[in-house]
C-alpha atoms as a PDB file:
ATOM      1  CA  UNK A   1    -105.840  20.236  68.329  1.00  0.00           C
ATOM      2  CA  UNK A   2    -103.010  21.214  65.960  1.00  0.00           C
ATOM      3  CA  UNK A   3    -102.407  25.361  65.600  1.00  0.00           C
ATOM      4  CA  UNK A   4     -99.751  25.380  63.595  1.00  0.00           C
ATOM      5  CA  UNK A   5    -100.981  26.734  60.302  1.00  0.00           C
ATOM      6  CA  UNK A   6     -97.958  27.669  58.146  1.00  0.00           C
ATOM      7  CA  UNK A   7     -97.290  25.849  54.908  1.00  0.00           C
ATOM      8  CA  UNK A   8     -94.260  24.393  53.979  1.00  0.00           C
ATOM      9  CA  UNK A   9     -94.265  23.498  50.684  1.00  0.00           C
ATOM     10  CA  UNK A  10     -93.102  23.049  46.799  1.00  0.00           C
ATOM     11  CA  UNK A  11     -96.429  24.176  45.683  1.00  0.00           C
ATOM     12  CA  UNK A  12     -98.453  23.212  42.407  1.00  0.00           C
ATOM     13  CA  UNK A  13    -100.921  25.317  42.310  1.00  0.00           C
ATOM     14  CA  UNK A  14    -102.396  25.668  38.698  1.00  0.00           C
ATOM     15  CA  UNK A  15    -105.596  25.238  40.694  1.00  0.00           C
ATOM     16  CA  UNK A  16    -105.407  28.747  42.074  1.00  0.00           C
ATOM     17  CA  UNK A  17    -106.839  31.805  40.258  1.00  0.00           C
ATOM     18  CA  UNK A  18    -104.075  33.236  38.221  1.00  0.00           C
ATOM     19  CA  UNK A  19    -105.296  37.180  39.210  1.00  0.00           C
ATOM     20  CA  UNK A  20    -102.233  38.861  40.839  1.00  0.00           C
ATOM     21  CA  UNK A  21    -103.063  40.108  44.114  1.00  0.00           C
ATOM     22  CA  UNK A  22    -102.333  44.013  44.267  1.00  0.00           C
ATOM     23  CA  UNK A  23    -100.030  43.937  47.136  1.00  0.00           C
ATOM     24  CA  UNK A  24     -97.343  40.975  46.388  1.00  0.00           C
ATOM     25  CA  UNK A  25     -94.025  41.985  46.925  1.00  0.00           C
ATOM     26  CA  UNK A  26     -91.119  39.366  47.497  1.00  0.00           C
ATOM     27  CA  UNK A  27     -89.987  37.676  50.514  1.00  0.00           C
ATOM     28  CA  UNK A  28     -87.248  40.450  52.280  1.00  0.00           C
ATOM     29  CA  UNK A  29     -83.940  39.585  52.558  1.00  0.00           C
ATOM     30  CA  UNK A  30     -82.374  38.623  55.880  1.00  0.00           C
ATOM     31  CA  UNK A  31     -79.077  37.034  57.622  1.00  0.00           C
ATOM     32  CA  UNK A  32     -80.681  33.614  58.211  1.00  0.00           C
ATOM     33  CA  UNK A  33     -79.109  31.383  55.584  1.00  0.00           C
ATOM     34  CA  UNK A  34     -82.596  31.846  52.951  1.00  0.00           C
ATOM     35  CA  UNK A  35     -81.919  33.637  49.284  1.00  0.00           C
ATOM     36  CA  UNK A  36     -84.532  35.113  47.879  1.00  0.00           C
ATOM     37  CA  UNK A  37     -85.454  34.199  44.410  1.00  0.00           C
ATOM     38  CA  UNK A  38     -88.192  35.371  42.566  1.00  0.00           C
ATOM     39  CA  UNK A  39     -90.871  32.038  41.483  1.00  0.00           C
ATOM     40  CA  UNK A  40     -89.931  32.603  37.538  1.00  0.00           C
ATOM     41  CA  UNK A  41     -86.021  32.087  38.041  1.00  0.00           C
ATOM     42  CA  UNK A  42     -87.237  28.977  40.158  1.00  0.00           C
ATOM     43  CA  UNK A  43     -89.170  27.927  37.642  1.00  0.00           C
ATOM     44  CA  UNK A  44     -92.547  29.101  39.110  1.00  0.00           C
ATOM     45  CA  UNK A  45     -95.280  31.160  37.829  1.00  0.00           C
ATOM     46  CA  UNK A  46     -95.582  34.807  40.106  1.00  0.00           C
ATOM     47  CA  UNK A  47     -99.029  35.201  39.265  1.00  0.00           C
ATOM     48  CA  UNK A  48    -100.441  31.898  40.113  1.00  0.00           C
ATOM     49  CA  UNK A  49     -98.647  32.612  43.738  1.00  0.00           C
ATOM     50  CA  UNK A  50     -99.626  35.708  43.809  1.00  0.00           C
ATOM     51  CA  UNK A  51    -103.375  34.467  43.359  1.00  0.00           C
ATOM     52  CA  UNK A  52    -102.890  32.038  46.729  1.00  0.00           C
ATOM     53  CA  UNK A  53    -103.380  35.615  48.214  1.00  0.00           C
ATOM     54  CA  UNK A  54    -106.829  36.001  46.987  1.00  0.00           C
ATOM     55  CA  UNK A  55    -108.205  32.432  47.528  1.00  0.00           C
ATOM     56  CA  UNK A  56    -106.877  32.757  51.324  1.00  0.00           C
ATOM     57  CA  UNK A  57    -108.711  35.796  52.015  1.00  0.00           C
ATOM     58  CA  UNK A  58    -111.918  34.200  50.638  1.00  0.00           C
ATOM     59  CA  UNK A  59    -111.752  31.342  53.074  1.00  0.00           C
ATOM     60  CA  UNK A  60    -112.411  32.853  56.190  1.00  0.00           C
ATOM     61  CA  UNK A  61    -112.645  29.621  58.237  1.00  0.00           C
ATOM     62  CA  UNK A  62    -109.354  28.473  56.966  1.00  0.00           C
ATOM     63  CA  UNK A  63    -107.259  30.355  60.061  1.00  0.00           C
ATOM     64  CA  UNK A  64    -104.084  30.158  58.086  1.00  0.00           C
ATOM     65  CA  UNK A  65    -100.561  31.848  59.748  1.00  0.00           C
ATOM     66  CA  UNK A  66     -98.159  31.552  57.030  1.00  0.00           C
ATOM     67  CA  UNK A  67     -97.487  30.718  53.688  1.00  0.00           C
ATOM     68  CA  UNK A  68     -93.851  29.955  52.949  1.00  0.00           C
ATOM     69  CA  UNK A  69     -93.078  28.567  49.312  1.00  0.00           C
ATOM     70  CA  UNK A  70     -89.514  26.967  48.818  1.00  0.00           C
ATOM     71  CA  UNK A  71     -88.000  25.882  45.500  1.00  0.00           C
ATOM     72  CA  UNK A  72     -84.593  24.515  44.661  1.00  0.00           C
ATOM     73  CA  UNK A  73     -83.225  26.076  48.050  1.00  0.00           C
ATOM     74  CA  UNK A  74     -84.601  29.081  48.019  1.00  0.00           C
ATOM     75  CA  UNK A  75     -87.249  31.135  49.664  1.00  0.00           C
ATOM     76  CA  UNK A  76     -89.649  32.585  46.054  1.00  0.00           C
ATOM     77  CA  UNK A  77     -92.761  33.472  48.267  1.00  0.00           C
ATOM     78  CA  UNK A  78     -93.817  34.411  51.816  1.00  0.00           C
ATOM     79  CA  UNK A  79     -96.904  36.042  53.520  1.00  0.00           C
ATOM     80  CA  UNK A  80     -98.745  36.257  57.013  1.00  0.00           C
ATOM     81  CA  UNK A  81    -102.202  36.387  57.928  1.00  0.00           C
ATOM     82  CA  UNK A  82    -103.862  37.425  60.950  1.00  0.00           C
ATOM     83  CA  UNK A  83    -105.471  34.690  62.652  1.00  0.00           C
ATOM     84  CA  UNK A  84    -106.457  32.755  65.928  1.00  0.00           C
ATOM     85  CA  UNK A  85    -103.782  30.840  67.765  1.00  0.00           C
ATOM     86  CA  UNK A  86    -102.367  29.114  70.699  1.00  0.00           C
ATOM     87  CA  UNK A  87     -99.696  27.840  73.136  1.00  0.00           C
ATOM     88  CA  UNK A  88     -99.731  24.248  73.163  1.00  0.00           C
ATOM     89  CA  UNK A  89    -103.637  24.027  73.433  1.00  0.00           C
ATOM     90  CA  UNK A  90    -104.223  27.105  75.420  1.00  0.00           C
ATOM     91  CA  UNK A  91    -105.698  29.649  73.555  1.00  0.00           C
ATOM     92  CA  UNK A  92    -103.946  33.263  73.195  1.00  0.00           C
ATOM     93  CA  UNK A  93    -106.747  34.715  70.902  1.00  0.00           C
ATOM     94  CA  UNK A  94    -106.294  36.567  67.807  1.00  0.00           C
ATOM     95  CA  UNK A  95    -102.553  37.059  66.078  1.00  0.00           C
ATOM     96  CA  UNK A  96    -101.062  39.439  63.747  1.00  0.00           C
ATOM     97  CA  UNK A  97     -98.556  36.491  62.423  1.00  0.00           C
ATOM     98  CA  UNK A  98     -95.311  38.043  60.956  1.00  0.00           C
ATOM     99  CA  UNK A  99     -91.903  36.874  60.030  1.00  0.00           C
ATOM    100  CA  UNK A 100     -90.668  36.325  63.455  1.00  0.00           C
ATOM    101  CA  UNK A 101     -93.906  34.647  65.240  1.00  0.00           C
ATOM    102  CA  UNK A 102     -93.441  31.481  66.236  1.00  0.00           C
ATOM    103  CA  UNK A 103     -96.076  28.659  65.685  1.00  0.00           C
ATOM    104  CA  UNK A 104     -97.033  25.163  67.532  1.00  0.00           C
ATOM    105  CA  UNK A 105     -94.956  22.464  65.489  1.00  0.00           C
ATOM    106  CA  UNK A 106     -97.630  19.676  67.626  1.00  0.00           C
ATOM    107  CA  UNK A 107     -96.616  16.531  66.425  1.00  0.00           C
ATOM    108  CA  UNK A 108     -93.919  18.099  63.751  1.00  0.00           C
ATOM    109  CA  UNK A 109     -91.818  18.135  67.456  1.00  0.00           C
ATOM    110  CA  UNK A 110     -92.026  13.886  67.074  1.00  0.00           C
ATOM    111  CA  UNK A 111     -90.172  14.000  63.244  1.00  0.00           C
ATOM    112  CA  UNK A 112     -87.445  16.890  64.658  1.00  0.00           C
ATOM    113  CA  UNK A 113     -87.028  14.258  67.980  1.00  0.00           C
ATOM    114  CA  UNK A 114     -86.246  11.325  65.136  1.00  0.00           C
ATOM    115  CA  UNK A 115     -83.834  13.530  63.515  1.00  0.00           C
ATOM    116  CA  UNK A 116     -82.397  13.798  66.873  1.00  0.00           C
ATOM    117  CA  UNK A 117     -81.907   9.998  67.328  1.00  0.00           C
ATOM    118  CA  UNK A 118     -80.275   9.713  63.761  1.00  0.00           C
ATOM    119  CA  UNK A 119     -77.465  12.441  64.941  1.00  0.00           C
ATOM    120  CA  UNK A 120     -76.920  10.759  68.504  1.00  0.00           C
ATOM    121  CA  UNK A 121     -76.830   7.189  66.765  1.00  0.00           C
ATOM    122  CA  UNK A 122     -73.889   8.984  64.322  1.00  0.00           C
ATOM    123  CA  UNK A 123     -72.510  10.269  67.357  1.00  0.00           C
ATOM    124  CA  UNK A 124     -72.168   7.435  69.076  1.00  0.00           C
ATOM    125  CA  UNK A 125     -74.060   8.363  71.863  1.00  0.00           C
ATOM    126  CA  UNK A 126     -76.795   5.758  71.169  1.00  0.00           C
ATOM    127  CA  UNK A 127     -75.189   2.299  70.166  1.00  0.00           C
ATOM    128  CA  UNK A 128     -77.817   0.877  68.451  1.00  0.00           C
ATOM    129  CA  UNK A 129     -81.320   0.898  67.972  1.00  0.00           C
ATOM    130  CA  UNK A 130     -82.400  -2.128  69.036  1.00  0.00           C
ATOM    131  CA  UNK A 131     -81.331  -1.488  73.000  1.00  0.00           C
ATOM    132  CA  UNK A 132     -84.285  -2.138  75.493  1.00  0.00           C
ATOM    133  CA  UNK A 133     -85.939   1.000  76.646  1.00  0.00           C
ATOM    134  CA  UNK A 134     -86.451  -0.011  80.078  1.00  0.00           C
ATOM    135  CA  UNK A 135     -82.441   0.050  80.643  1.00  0.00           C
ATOM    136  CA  UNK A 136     -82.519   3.943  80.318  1.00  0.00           C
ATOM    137  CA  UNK A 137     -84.861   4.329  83.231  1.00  0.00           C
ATOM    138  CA  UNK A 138     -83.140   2.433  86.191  1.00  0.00           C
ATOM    139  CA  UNK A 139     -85.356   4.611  88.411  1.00  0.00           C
ATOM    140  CA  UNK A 140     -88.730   2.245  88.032  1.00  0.00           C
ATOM    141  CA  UNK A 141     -87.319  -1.091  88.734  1.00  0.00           C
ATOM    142  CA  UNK A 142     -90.496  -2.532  89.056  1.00  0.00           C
ATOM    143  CA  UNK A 143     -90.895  -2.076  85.524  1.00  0.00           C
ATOM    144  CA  UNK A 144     -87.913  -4.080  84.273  1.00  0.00           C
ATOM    145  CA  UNK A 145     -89.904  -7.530  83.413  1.00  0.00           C
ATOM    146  CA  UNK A 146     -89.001  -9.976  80.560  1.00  0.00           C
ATOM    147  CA  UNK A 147     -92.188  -8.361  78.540  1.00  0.00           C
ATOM    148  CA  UNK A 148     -90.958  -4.852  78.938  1.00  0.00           C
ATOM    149  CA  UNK A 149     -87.599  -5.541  77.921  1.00  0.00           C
ATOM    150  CA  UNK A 150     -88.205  -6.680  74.602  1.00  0.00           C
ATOM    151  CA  UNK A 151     -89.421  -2.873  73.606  1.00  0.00           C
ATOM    152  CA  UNK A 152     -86.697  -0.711  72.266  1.00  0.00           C
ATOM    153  CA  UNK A 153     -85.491   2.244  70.718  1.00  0.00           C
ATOM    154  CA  UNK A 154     -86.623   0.893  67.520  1.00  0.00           C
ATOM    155  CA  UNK A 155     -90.187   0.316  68.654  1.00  0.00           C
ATOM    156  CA  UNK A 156     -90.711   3.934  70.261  1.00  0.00           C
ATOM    157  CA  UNK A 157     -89.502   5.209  67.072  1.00  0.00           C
ATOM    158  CA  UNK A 158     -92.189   3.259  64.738  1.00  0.00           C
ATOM    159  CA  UNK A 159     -94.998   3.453  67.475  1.00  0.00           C
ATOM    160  CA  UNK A 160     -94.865  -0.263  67.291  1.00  0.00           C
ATOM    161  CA  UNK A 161     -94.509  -0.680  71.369  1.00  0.00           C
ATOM    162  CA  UNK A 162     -97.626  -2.786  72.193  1.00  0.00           C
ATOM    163  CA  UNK A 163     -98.767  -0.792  74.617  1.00  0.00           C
ATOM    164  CA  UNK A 164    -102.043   0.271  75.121  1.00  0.00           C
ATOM    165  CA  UNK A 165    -102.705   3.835  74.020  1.00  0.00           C
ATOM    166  CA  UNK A 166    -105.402   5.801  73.122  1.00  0.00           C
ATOM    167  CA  UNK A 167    -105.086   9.049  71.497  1.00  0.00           C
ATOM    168  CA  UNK A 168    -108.112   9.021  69.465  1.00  0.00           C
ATOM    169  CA  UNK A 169    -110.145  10.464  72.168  1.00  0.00           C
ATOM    170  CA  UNK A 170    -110.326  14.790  71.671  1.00  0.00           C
ATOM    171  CA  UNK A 171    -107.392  15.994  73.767  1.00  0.00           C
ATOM    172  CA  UNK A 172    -109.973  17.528  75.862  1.00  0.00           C
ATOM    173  CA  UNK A 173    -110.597  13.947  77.029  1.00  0.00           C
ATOM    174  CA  UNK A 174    -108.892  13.040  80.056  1.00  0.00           C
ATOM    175  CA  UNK A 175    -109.067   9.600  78.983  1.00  0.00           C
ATOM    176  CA  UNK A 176    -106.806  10.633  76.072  1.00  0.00           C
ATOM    177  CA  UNK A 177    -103.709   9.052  76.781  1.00  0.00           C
ATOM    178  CA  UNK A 178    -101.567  11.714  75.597  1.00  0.00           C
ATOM    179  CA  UNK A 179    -103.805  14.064  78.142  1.00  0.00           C
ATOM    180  CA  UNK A 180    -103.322  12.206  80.640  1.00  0.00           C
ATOM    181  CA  UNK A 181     -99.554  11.384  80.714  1.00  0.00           C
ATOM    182  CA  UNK A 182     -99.257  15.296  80.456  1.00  0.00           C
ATOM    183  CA  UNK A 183    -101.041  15.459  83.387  1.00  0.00           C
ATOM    184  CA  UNK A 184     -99.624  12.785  85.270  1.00  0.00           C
ATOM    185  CA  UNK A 185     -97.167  13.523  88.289  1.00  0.00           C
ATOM    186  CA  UNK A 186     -94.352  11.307  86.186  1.00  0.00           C
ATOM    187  CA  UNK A 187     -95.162  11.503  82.803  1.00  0.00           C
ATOM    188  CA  UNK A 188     -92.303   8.986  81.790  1.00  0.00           C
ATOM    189  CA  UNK A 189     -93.515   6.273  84.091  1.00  0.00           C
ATOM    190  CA  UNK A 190     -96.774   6.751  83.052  1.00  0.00           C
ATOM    191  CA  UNK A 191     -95.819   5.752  79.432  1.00  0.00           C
ATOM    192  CA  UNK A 192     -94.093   3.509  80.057  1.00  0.00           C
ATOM    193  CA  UNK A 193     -95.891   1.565  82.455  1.00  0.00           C
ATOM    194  CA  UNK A 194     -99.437   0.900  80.156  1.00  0.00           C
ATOM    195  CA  UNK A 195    -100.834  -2.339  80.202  1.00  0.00           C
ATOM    196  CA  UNK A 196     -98.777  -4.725  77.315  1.00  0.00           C
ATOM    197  CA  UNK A 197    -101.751  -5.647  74.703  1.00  0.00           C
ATOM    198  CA  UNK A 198     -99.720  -6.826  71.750  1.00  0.00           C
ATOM    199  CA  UNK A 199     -96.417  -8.230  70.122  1.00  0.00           C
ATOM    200  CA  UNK A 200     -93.701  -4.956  70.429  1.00  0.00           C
ATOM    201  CA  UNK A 201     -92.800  -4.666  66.560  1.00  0.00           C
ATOM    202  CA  UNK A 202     -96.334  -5.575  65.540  1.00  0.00           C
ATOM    203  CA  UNK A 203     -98.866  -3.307  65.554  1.00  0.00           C
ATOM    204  CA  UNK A 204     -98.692   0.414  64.902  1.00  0.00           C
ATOM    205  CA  UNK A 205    -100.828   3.047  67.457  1.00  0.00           C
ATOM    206  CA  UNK A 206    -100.040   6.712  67.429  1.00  0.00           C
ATOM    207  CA  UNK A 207     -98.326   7.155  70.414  1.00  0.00           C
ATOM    208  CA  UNK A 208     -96.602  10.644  72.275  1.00  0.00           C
ATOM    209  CA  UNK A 209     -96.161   8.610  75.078  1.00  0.00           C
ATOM    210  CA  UNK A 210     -93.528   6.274  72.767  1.00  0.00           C
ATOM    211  CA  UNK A 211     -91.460  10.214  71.531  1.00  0.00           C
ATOM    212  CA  UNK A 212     -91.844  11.500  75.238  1.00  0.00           C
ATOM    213  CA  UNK A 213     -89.554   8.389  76.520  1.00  0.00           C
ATOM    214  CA  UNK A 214     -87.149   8.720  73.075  1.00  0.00           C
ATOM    215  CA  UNK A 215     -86.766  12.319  74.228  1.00  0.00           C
ATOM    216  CA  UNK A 216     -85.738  11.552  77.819  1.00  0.00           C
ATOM    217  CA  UNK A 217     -83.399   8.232  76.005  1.00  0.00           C
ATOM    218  CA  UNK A 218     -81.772  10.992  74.216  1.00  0.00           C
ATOM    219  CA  UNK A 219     -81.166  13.131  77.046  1.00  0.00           C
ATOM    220  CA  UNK A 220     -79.637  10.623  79.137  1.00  0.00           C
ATOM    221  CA  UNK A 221     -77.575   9.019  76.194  1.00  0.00           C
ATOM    222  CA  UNK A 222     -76.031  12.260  75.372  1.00  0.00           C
ATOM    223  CA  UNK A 223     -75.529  13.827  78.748  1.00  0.00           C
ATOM    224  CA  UNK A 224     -77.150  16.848  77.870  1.00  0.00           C
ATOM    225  CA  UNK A 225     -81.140  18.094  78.301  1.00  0.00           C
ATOM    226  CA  UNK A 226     -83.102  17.280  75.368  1.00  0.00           C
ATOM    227  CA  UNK A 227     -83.721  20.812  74.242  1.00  0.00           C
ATOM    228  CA  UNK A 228     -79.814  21.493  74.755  1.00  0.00           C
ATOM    229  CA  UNK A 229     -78.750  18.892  72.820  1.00  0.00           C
ATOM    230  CA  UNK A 230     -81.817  20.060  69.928  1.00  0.00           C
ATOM    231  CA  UNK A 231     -80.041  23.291  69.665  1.00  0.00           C
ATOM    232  CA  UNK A 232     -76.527  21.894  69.440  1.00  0.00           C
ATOM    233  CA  UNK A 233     -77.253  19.249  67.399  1.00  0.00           C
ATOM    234  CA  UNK A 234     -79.654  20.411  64.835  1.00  0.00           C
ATOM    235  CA  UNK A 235     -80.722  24.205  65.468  1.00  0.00           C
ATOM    236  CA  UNK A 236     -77.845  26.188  65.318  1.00  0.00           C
ATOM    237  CA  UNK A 237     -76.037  24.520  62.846  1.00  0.00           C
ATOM    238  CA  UNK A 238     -79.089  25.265  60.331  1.00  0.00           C
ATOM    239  CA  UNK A 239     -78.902  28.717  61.642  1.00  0.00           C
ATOM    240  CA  UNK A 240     -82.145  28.640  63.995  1.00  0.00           C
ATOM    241  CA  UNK A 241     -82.733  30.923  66.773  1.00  0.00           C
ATOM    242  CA  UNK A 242     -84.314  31.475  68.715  1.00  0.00           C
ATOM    243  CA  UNK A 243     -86.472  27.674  69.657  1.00  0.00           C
ATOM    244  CA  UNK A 244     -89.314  27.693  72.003  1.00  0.00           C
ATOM    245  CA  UNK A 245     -90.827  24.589  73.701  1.00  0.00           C
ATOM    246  CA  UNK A 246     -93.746  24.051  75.940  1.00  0.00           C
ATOM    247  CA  UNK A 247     -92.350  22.432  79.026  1.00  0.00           C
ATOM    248  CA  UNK A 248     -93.509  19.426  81.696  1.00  0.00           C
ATOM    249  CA  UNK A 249     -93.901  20.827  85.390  1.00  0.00           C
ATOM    250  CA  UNK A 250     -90.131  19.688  86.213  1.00  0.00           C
ATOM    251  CA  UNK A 251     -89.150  21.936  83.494  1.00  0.00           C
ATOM    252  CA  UNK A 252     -87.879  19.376  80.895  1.00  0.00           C
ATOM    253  CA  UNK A 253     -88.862  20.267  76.687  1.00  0.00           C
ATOM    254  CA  UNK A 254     -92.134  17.826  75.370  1.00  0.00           C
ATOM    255  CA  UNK A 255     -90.625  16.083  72.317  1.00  0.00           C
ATOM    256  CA  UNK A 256     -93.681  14.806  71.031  1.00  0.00           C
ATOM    257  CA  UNK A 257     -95.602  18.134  70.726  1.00  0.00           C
ATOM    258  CA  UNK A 258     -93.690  21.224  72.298  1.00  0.00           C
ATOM    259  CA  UNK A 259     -91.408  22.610  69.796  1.00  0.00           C
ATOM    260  CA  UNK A 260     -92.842  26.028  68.406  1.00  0.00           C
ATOM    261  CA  UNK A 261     -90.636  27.796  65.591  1.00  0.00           C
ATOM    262  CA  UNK A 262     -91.175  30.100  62.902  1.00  0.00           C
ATOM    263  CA  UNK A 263     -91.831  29.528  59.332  1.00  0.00           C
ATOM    264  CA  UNK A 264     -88.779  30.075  58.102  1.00  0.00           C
ATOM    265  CA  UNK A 265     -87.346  28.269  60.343  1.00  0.00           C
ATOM    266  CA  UNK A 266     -89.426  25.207  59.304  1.00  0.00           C
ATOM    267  CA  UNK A 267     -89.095  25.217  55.745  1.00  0.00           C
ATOM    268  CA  UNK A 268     -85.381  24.754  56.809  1.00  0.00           C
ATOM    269  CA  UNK A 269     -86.094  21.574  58.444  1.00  0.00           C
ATOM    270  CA  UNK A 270     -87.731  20.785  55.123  1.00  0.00           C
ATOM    271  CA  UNK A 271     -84.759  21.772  53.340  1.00  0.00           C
ATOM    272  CA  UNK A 272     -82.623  19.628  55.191  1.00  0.00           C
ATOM    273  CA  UNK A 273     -84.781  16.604  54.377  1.00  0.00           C
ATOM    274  CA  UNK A 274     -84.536  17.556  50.496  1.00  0.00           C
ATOM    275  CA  UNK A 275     -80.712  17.740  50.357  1.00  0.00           C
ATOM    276  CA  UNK A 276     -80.591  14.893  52.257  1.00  0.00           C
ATOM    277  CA  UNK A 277     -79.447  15.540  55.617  1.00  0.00           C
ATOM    278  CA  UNK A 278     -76.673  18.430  54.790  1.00  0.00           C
ATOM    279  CA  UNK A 279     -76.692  21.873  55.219  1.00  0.00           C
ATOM    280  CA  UNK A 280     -74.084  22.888  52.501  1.00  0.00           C
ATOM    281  CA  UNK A 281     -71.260  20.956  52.426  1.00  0.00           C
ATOM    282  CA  UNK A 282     -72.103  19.643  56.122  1.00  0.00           C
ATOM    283  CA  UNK A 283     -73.886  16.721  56.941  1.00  0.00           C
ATOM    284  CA  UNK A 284     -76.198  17.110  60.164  1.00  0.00           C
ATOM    285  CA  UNK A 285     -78.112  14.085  59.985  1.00  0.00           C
ATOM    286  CA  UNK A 286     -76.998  10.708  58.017  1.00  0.00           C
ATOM    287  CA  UNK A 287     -78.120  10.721  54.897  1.00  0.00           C
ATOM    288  CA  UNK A 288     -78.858   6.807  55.388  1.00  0.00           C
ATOM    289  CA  UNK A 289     -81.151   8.212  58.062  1.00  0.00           C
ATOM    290  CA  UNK A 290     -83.407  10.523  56.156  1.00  0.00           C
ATOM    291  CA  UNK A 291     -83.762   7.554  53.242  1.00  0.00           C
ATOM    292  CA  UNK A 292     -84.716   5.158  56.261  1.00  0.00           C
ATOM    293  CA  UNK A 293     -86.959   7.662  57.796  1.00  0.00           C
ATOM    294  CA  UNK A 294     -88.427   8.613  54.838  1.00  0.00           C
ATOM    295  CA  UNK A 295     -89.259   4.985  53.877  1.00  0.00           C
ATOM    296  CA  UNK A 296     -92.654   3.340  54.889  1.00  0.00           C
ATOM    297  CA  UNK A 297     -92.881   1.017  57.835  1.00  0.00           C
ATOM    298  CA  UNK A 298     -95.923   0.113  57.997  1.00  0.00           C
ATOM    299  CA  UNK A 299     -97.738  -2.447  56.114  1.00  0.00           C
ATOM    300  CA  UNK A 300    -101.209  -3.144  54.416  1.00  0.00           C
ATOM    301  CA  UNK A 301    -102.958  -4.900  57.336  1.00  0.00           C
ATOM    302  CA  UNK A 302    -101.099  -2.078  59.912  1.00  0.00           C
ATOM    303  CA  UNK A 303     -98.770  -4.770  60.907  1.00  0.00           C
ATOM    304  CA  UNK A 304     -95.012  -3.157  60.764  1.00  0.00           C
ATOM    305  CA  UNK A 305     -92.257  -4.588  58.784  1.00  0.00           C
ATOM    306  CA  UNK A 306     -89.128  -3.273  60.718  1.00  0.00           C
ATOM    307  CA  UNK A 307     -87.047  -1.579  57.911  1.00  0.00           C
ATOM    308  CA  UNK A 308     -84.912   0.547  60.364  1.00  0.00           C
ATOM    309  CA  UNK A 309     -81.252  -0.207  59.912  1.00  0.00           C
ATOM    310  CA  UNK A 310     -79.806  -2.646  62.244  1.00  0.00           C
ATOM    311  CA  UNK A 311     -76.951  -0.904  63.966  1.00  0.00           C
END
């Protein structure tokens, strides 16, 4: 379902033909925090970028947006393609991608929405990850059972909530469980109210149902919309604007799979994961939380083993 084709990336590619493509000329300079390097003073080979051009434009089934190549913090090769696209799962037809087009993150929206619980843990606004989920939505009482509350933060953010959820279906499926919290009339009771099937903490299933409560967790915990506090927190202080997300009918972001931003403006996300949470000289996410993030959870037999810090 995913149409976000551009490439963010360190690249290796001695695989590609080294023929330079006749029209190659550097990424252009512009006020939006990149410098522009060329690959050899990054320690790159030109040519063998150069040649990605080539090998695209002989796959014509591979639909690809954008290429964006980063390397030691700076921007050494860009290009877009023309190519089909679409909002969210609707399709808009055929694109002339550029600079400034934006492109469906999909599930890239659930790693910016864990970024997002790292800050508002530093913040304070969350106290601690281990805080049942059901105590965030005092609307659905019914819902507040001994079982229930042993789910928390921790579990929505490992997918560990022993719920069932089935998102191996196509999305097309309206027994897809993403599909069909999307299209239910409360999308946050319907995740949260699936049948309980196993141990919370035990057993990993891909779940948006598990980022679409974090999102509205975060909202609530901060006092701000989710999207708001995105911007504040994270966006603008890596420079990004503008940020599009695709919306539930009340209005609110979808953390899960929404977000849409440009190329550029995702290699910076990447970049912030590389230096370790900073942004220059200022931190935007704990670097504790990127190591933790970027450490596996998940086991051998697809059991968890809950490595999250305990705060």
């Amino acid at each position: 379902m995913s149409s976000m084709r551009a490439m963010l990336a360190t690249l290796s590619l001695l695989f590609v033909n080294p023929a330079i493509a006749a029209d190659c000329p550097p990424p252009p300079a512009r006020a939006d925090g990149w410098t522009i390097a060329t690959p050899e003073t990054a320690g790159m080979d030109g040519a063998v970028l150069c040649g990605l051009l080539d090998r695209l434009a002989a796959n014509k089934d591979a639909n690809v947006h954008g290429v964006v190549v980063t390397r030691r913090g700076k921007l050494v090769f860009e290009r877009y393609f023309a190519g089909d696209d679409e909002r969210w799962g609707r399709r808009i037809g055929r694109v002339e991608h550029g600079i400034d087009s934006p492109h469906d993150m999909r599930s890239i929206s659930k790693s910016v929405t864990s970024l997002l619980t790292g800050i508002a843990l530093a913040q304070g606004a969350l106290k601690h990850l281990d805080a049942p989920v059901v105590g965030f939505f005092p609307e659905y009482p019914d819902l507040d059972t001994p079982e229930r509350r042993a789910i928390t933060i921790r579990h929505l953010l490992t997918m560990s909530v022993g719920m069932a959820w089935d998102e191996d279906r196509p999305y097309s499926d309206p027994a897809n469980s993403e599909s069909a919290m999307y299209a239910s009339a409360d999308p946050w009771r319907y995740a949260l109210e699936r049948p309980i099937v196993a141990g919370p903490g035990t057993v990993h299933v891909y779940n948006g149902g598990a980022t679409t409560l974090l999102g509205r967790i975060l909202a609530r915990a901060t006092g701000k919309p989710f999207d708001a506090f995105a911007r504040e927190a994270l966006f603008e202080p890596l420079g990004i604007t503008p940020v599009e997300w695709g919306r539930f009918a009340n209005g609110e972001a979808m953390p899960a799979s929404g977000l849409r931003l440009r190329a550029r403006d995702l290699a910076r996300v990447g970049q912030l994961l590389l230096d370790r949470g900073k942004a220059g000289d200022r931190e935007i996410v704990p670097a504790s939380w990127i190591a933790d993030s970027t450490t596996p959870q998940i086991g051998t037999q697809g059991m968890y083993h809950t490595k999250l810090p305990k705060h």
